[in-house]
N, C-alpha and C. Protein backbone atom coordinates (compact mmCIF):
# COMPACT_ATOMS: atom_id res chain seq x y z
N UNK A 1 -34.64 29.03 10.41
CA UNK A 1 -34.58 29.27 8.98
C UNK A 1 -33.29 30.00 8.64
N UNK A 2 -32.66 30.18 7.36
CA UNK A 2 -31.44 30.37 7.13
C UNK A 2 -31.60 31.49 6.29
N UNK A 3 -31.18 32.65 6.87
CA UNK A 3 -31.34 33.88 5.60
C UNK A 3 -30.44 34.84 6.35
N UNK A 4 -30.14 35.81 5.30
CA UNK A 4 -29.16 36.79 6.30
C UNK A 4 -29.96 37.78 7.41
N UNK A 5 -29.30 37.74 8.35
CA UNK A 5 -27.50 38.46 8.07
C UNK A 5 -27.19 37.18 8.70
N UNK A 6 -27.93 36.15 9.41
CA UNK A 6 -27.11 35.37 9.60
C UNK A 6 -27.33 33.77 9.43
N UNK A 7 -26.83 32.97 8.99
CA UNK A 7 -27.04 31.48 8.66
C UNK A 7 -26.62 30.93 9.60
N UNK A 8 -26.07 30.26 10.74
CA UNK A 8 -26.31 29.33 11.78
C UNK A 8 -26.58 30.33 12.79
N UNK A 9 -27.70 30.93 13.36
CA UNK A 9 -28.19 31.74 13.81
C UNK A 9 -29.01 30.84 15.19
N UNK A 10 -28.40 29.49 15.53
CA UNK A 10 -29.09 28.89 16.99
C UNK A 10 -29.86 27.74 16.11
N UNK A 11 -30.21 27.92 14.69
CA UNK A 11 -31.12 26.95 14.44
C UNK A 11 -30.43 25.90 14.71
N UNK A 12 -31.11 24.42 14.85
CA UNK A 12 -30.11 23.44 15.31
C UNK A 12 -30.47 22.76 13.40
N UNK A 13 -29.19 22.19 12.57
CA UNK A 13 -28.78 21.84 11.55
C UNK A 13 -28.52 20.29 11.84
N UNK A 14 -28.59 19.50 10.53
CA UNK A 14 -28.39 18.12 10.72
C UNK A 14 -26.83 18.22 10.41
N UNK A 15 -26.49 16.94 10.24
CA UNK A 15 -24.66 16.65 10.17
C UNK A 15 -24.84 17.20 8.43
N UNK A 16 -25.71 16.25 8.13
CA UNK A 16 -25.56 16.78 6.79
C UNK A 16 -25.63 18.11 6.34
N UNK A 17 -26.05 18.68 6.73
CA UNK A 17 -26.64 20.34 6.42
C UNK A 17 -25.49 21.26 7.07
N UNK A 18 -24.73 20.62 7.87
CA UNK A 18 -23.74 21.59 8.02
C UNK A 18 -22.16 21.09 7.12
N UNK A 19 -22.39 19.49 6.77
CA UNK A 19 -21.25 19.52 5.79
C UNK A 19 -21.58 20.33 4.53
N UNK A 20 -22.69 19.86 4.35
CA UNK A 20 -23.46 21.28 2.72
C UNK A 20 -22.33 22.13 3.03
N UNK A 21 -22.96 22.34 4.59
CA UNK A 21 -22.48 24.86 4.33
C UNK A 21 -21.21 24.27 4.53
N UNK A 22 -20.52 23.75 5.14
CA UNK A 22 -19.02 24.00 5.04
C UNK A 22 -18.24 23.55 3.61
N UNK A 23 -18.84 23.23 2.62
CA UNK A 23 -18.46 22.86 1.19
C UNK A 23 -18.60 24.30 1.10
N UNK A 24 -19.52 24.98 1.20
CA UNK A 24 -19.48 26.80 0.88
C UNK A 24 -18.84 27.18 1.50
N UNK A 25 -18.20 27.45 2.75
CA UNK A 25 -17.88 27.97 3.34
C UNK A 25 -16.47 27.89 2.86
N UNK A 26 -15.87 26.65 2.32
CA UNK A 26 -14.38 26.28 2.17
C UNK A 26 -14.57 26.76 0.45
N UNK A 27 -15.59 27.22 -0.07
CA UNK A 27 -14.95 27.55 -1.28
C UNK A 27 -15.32 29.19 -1.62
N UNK A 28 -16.02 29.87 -0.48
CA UNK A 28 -15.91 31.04 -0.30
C UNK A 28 -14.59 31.42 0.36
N UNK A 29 -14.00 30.42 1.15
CA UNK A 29 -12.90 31.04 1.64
C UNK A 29 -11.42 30.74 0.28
N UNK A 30 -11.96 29.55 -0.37
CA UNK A 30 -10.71 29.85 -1.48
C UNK A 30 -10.95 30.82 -2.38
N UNK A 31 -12.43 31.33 -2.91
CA UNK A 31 -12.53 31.74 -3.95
C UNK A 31 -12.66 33.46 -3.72
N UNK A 32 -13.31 33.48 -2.64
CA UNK A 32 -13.91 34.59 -2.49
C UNK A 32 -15.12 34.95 -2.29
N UNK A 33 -15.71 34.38 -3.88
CA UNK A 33 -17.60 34.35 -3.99
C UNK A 33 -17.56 33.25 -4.84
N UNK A 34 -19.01 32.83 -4.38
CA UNK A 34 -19.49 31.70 -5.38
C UNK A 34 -20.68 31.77 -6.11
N UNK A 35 -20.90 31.22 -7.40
CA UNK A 35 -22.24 31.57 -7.87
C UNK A 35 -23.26 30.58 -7.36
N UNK A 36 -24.32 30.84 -6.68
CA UNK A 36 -25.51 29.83 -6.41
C UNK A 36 -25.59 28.70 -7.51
N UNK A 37 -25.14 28.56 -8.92
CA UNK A 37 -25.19 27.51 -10.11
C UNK A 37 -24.19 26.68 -9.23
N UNK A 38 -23.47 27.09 -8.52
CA UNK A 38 -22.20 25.73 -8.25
C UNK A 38 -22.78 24.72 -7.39
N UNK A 39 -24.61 25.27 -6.49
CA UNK A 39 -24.99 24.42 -5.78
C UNK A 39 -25.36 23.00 -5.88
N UNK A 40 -25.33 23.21 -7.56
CA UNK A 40 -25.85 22.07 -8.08
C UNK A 40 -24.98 21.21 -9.06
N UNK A 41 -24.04 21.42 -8.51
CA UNK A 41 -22.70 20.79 -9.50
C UNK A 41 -22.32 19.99 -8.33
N UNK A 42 -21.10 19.14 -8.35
CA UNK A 42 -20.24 19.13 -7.48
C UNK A 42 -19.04 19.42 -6.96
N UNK A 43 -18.71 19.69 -5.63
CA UNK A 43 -18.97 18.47 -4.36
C UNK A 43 -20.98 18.50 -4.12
N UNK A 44 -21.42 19.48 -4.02
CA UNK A 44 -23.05 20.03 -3.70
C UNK A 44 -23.46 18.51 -3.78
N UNK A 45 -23.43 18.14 -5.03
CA UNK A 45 -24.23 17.02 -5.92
C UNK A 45 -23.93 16.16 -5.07
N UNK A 46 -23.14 15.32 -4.28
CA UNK A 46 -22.55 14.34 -3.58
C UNK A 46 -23.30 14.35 -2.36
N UNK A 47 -24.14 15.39 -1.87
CA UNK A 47 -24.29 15.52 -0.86
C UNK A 47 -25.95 15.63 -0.83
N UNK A 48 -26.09 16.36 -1.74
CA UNK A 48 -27.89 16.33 -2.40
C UNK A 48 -27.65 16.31 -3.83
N UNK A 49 -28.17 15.12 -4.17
CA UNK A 49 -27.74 14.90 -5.88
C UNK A 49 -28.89 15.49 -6.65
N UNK A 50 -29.53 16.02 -6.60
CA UNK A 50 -30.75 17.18 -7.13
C UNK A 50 -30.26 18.42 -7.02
N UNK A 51 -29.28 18.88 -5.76
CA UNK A 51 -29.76 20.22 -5.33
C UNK A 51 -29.51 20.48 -4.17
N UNK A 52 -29.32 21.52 -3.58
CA UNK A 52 -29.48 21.71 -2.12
C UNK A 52 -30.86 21.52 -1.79
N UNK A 53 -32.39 21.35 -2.29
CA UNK A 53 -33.51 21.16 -1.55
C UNK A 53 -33.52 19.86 -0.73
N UNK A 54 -32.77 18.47 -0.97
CA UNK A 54 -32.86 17.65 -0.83
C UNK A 54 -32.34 17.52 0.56
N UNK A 55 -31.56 18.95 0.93
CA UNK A 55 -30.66 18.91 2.05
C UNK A 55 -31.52 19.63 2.91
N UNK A 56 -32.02 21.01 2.14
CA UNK A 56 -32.73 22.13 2.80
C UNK A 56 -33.93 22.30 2.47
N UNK A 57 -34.97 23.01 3.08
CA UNK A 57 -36.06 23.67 3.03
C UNK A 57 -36.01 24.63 1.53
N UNK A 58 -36.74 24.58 0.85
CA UNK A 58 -36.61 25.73 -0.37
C UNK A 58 -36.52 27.27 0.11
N UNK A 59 -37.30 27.29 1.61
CA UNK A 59 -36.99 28.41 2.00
C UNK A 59 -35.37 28.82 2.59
N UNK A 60 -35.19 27.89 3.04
CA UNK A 60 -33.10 27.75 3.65
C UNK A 60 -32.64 27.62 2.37
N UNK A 61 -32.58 27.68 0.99
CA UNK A 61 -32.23 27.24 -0.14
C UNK A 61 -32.24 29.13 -0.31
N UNK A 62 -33.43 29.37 -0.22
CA UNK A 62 -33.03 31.04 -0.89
C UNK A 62 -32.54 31.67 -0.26
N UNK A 63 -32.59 31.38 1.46
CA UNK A 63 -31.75 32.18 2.13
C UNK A 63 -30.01 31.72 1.84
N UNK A 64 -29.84 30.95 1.76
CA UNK A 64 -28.55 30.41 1.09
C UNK A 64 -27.97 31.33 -0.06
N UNK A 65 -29.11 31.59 -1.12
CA UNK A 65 -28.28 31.70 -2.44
C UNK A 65 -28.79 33.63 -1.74
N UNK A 66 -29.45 34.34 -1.12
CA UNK A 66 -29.23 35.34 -1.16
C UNK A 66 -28.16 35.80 -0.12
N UNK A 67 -27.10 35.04 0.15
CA UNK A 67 -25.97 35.10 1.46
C UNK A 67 -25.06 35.22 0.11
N UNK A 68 -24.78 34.25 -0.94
CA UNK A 68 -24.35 34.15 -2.01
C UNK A 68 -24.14 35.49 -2.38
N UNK A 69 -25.50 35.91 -2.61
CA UNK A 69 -25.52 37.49 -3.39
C UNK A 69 -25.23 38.21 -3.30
N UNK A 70 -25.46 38.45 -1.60
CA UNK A 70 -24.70 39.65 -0.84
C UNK A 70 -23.20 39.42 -0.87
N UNK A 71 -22.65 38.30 -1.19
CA UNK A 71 -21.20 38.13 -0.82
C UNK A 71 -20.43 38.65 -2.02
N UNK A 72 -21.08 38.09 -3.38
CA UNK A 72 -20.65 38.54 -4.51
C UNK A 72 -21.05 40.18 -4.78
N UNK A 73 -21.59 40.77 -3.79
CA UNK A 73 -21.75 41.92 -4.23
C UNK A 73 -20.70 42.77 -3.37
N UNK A 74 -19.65 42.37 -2.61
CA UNK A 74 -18.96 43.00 -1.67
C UNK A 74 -17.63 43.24 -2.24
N UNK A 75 -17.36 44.34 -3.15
CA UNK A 75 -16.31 44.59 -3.54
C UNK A 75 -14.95 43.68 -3.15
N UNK A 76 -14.49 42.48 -3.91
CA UNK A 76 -13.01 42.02 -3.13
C UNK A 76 -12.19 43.56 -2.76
N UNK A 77 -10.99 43.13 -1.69
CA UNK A 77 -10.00 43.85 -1.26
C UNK A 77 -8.93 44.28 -2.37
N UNK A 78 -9.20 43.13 -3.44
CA UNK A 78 -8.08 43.91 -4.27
C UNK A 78 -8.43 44.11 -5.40
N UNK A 79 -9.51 44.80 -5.70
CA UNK A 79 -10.31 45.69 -6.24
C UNK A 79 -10.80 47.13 -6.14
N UNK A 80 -10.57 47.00 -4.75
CA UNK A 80 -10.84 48.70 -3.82
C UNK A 80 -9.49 49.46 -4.01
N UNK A 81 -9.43 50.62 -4.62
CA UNK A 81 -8.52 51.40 -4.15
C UNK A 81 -8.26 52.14 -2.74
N UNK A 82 -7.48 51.85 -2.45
CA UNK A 82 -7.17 52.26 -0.79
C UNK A 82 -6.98 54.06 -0.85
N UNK A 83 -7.97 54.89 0.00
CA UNK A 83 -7.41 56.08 -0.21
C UNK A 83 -5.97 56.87 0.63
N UNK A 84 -5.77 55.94 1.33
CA UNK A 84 -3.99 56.08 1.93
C UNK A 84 -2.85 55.51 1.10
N UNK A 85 -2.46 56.54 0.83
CA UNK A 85 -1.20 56.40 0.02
C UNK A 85 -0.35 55.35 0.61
N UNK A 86 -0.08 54.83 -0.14
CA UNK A 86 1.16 53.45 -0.18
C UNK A 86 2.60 54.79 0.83
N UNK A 87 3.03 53.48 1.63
CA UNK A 87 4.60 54.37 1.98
C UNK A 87 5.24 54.44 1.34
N UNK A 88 5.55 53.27 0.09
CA UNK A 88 6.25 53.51 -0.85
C UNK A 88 6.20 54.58 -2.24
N UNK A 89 4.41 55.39 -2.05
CA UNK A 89 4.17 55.96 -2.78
C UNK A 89 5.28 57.24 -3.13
N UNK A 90 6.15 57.79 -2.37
CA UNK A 90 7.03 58.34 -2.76
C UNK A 90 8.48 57.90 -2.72
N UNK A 91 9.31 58.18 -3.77
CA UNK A 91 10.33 57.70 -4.10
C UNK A 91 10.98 58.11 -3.07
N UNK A 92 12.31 56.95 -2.38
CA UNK A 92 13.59 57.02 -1.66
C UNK A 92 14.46 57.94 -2.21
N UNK A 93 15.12 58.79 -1.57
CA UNK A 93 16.36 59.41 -2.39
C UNK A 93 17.47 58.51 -2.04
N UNK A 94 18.53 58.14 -3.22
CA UNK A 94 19.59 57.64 -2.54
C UNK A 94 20.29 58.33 -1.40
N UNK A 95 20.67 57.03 -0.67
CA UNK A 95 21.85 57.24 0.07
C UNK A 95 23.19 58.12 -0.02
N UNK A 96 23.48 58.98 0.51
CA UNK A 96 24.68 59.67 0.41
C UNK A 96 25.73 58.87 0.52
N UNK A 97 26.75 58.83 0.10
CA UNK A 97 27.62 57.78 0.32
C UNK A 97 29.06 58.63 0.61
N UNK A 98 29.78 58.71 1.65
CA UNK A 98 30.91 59.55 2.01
C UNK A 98 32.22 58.73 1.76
């Protein structure tokens, strides 16, 4: 079954069910996060034209969209303020020039 913390966790997946996750997987890696609504749009639709149930278990379906949740809830990197000061945080003095 598919739920966190981890989704291919040994279960054995059909061809299809792992092109599904890698449609997520390639648009978590462009986007960042995705909203569970995109499951049912396309590319998704091309692949299960209802839905991901058509692909998955309704139960692998919620573990899906709550992997989703947790992902969108993980602060992006460039959103976080870093508490180490930048090196550039203090100004260069010029160069002396002789």
């Amino acid at each position: 079954m598919i739920g966190p913390p981890l989704l291919l966790d040994g279960t054995r997946f059909t061809a299809e069910q792992i092109r599904f996750i890698n449609l997520i997987v390639n648009e978590l890696t462009a986007n960042g996060v995705m909203e569970p609504a995109r499951l049912y749009e396309s590319p998704y639709t091309n692949h299960g034209p209802t839905g991901p149930e058509v692909v998955f278990l309704e139960t692998e379906v919620d573990g899906i969209v709550d992997i989703l949740d947790t992902v969108r809830a993980i602060p992006s990197r460039t959103s976080r303020k870093s508490s180490v000061p930048s090196r550039r945080a203090t100004p260069r003095p010029n160069p002396v020039k002789f």
